[in-house]
PDB file of N, CA and C in Angstrom:
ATOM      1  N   UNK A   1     106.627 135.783 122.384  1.00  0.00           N
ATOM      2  CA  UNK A   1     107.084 135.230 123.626  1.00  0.00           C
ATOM      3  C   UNK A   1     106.019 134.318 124.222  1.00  0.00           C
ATOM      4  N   UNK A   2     104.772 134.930 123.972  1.00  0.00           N
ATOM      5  CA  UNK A   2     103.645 133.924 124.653  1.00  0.00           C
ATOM      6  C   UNK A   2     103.742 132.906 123.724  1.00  0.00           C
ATOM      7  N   UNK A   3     103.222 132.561 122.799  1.00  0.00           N
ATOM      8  CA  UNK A   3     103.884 131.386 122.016  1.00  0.00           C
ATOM      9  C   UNK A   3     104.713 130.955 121.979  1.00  0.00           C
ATOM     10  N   UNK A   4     106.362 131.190 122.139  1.00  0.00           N
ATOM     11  CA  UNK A   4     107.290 130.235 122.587  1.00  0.00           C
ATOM     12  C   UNK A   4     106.993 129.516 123.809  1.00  0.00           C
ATOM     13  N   UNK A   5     106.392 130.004 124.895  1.00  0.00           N
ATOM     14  CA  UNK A   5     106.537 130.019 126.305  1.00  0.00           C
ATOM     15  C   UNK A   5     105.554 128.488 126.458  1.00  0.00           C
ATOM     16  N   UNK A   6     104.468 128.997 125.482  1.00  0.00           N
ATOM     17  CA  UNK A   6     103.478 127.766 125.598  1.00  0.00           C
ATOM     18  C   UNK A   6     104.257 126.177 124.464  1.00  0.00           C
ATOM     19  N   UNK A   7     104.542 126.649 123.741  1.00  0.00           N
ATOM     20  CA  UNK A   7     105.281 125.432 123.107  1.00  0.00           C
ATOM     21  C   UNK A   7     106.484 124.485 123.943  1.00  0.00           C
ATOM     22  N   UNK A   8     107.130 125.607 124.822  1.00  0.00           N
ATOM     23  CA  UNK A   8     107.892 124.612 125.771  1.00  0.00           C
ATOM     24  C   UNK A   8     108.258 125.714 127.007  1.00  0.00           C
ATOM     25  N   UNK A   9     107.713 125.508 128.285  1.00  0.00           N
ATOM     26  CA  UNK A   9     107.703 126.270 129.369  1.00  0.00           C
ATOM     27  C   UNK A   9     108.933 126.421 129.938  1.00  0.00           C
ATOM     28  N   UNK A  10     109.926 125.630 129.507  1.00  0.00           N
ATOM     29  CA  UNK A  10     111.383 124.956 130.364  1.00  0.00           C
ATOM     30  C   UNK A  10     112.569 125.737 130.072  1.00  0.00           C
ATOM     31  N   UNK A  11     112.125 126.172 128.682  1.00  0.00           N
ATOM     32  CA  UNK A  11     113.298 126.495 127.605  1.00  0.00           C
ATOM     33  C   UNK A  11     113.591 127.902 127.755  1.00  0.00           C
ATOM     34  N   UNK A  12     114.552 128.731 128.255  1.00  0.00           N
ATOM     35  CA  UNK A  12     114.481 129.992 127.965  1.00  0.00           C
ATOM     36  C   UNK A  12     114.708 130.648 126.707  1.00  0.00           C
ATOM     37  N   UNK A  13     114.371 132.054 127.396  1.00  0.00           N
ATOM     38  CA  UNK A  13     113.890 132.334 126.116  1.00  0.00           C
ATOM     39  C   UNK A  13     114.608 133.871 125.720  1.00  0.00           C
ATOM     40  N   UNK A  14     115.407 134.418 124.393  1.00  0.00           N
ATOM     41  CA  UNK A  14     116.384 135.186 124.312  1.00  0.00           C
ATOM     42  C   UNK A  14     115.649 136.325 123.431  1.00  0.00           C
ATOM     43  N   UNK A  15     115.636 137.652 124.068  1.00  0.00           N
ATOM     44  CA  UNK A  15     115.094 138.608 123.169  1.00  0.00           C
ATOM     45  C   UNK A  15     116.630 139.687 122.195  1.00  0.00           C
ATOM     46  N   UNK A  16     116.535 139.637 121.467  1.00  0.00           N
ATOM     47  CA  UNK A  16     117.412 140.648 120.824  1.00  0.00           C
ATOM     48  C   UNK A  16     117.058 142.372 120.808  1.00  0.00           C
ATOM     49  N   UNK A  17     117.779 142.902 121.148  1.00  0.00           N
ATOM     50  CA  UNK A  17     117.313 144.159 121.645  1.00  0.00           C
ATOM     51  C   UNK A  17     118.067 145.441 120.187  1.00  0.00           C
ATOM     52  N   UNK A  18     117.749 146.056 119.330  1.00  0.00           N
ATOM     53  CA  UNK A  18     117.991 146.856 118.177  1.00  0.00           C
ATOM     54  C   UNK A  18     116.702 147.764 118.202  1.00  0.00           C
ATOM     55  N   UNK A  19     117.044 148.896 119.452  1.00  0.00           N
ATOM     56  CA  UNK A  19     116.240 150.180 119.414  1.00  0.00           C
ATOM     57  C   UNK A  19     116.630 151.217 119.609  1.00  0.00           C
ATOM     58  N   UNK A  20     116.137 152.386 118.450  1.00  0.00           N
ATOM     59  CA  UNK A  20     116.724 153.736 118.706  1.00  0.00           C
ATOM     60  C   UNK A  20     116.094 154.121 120.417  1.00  0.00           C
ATOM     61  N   UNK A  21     115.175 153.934 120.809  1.00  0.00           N
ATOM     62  CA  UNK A  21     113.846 154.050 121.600  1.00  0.00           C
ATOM     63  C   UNK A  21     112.558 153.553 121.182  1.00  0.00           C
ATOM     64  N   UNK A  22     111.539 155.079 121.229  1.00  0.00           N
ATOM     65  CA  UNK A  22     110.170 154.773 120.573  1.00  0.00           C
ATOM     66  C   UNK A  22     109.455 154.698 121.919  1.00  0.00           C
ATOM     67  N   UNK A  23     108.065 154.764 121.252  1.00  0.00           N
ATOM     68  CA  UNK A  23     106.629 154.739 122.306  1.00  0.00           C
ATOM     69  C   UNK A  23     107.006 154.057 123.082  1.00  0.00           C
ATOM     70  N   UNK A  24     106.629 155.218 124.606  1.00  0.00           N
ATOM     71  CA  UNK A  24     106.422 154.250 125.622  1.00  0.00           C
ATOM     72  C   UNK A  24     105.966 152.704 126.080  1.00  0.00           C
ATOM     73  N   UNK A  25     104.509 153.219 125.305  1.00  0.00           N
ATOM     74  CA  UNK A  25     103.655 152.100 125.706  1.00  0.00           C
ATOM     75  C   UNK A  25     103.435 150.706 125.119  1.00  0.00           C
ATOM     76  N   UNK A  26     104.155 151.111 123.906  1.00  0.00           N
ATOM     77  CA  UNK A  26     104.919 149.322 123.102  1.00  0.00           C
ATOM     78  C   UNK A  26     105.910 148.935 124.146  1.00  0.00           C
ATOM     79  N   UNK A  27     106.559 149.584 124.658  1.00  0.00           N
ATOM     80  CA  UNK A  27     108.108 149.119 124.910  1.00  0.00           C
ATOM     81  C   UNK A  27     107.313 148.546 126.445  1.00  0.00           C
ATOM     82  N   UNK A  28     106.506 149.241 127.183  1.00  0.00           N
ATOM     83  CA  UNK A  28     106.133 149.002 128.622  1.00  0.00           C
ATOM     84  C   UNK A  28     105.312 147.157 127.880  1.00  0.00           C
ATOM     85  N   UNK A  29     104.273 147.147 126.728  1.00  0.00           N
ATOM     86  CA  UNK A  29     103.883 146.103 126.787  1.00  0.00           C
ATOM     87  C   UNK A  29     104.830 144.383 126.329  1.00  0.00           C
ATOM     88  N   UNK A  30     105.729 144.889 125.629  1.00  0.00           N
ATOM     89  CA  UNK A  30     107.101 143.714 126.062  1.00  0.00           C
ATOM     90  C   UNK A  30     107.665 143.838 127.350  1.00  0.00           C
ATOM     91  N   UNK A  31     107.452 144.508 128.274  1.00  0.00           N
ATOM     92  CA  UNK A  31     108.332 144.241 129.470  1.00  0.00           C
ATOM     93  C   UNK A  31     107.107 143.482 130.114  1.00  0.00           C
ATOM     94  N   UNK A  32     105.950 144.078 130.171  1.00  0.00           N
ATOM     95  CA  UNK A  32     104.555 142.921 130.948  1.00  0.00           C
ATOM     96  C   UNK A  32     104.764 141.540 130.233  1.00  0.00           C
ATOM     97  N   UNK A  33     104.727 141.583 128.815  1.00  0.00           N
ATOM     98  CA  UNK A  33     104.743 140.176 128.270  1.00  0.00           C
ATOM     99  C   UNK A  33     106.150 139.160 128.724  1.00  0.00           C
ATOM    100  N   UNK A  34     107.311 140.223 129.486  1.00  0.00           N
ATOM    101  CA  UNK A  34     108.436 139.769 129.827  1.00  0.00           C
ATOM    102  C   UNK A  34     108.262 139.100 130.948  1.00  0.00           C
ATOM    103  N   UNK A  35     107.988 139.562 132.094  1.00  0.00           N
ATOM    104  CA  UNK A  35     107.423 139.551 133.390  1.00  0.00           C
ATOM    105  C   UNK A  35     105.855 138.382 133.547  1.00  0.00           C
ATOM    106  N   UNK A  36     104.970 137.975 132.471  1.00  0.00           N
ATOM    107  CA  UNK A  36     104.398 137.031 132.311  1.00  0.00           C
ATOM    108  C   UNK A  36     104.798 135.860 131.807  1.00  0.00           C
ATOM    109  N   UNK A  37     105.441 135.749 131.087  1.00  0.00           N
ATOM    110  CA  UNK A  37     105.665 134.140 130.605  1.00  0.00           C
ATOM    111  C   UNK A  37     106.733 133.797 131.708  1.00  0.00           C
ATOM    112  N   UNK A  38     106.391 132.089 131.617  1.00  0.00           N
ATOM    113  CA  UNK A  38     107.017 131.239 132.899  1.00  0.00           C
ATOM    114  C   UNK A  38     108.527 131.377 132.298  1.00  0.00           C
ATOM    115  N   UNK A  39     109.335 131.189 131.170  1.00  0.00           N
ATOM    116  CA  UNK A  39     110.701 130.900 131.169  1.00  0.00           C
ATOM    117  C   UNK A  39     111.447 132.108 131.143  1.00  0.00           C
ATOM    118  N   UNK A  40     112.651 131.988 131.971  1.00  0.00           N
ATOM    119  CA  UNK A  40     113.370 133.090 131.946  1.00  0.00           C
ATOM    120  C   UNK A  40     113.583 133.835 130.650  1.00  0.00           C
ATOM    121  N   UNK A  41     113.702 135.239 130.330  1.00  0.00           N
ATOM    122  CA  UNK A  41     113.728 136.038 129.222  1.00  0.00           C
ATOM    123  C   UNK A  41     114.532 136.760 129.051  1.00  0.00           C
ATOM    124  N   UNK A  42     115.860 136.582 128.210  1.00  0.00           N
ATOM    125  CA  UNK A  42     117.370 137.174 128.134  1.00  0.00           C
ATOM    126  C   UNK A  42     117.600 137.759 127.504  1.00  0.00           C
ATOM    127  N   UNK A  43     117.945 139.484 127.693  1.00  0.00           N
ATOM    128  CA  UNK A  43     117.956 140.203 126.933  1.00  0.00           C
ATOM    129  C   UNK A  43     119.319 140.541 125.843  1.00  0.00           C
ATOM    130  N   UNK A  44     119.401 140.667 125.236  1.00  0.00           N
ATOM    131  CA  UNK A  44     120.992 141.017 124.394  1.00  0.00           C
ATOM    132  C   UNK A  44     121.420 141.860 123.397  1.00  0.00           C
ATOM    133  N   UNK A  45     121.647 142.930 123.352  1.00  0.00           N
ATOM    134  CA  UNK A  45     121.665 143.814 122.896  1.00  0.00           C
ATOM    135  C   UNK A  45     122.487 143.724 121.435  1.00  0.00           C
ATOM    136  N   UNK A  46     122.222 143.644 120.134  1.00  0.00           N
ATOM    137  CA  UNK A  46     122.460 143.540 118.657  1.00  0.00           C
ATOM    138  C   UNK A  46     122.858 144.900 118.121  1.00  0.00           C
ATOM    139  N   UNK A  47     123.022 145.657 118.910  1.00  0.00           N
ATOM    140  CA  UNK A  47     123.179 147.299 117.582  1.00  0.00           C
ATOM    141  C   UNK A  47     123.279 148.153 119.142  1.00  0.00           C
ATOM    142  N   UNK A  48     121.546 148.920 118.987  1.00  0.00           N
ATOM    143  CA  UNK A  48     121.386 150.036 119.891  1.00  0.00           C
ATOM    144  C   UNK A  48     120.733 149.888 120.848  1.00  0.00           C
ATOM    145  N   UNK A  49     120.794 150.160 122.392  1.00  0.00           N
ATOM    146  CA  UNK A  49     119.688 149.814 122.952  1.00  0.00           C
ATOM    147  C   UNK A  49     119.167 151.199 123.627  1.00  0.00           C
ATOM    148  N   UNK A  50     118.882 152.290 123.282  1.00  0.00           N
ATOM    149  CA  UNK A  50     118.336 153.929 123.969  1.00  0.00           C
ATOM    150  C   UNK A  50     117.264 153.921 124.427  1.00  0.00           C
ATOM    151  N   UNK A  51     116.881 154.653 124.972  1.00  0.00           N
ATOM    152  CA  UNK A  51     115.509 154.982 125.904  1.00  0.00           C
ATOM    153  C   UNK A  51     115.020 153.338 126.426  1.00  0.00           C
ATOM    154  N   UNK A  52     113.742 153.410 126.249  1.00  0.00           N
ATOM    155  CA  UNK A  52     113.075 152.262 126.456  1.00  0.00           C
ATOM    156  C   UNK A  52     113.656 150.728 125.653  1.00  0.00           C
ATOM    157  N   UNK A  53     114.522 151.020 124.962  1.00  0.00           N
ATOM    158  CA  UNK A  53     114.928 149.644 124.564  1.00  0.00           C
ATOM    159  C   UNK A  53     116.303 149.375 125.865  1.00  0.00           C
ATOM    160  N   UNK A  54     116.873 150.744 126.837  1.00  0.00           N
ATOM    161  CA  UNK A  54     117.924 150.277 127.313  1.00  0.00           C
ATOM    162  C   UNK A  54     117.368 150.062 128.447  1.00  0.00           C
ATOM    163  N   UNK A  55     115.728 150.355 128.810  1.00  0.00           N
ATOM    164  CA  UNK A  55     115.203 149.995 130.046  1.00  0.00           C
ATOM    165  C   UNK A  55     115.009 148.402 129.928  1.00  0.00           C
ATOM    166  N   UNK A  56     114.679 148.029 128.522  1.00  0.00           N
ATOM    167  CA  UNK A  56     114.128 146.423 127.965  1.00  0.00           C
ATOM    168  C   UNK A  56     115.434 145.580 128.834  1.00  0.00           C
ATOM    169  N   UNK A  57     116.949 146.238 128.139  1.00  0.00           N
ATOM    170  CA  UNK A  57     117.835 145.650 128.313  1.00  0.00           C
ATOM    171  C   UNK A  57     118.083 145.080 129.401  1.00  0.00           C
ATOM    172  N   UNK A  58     117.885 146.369 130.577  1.00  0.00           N
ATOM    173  CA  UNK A  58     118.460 146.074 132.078  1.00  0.00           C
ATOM    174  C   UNK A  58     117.279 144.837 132.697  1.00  0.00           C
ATOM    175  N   UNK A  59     116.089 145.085 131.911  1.00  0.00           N
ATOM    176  CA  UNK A  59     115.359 144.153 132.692  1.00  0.00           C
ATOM    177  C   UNK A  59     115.776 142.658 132.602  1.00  0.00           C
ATOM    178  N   UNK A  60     116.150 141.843 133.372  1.00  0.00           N
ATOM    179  CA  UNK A  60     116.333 140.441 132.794  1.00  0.00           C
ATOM    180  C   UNK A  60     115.741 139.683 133.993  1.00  0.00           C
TER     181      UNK A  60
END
């Protein structure tokens, strides 16, 4: 995401979301990296989104 973000600041930007869950603290550091880059970050759910991947989801 930080590398898309810097290649073009304007462009949003679409995450695909395919999680059973998993570690907190991965899932908390894509939502900071979400919440830092300048272009909007759209979440969309591909399969499963549980625990911390359905917290990823709601965040947009």
């Amino acid at each position: 995401m930080v590398y898309l973000s810097i290649e073009n600041d304007t462009k949003d930007l679409y995450l695909f979301i395919n999680s059973p869950g998993g570690w907190l603290i991965l899932k908390v550091a894509i939502y900071d990296t979400m919440q830092f880059v300048q272009p909007d970050v759209h979440t969309i759910c591909i399969g499963l989104a549980a625990s911390m991947g359905s917290f990823l989801l709601a965040e947009e």
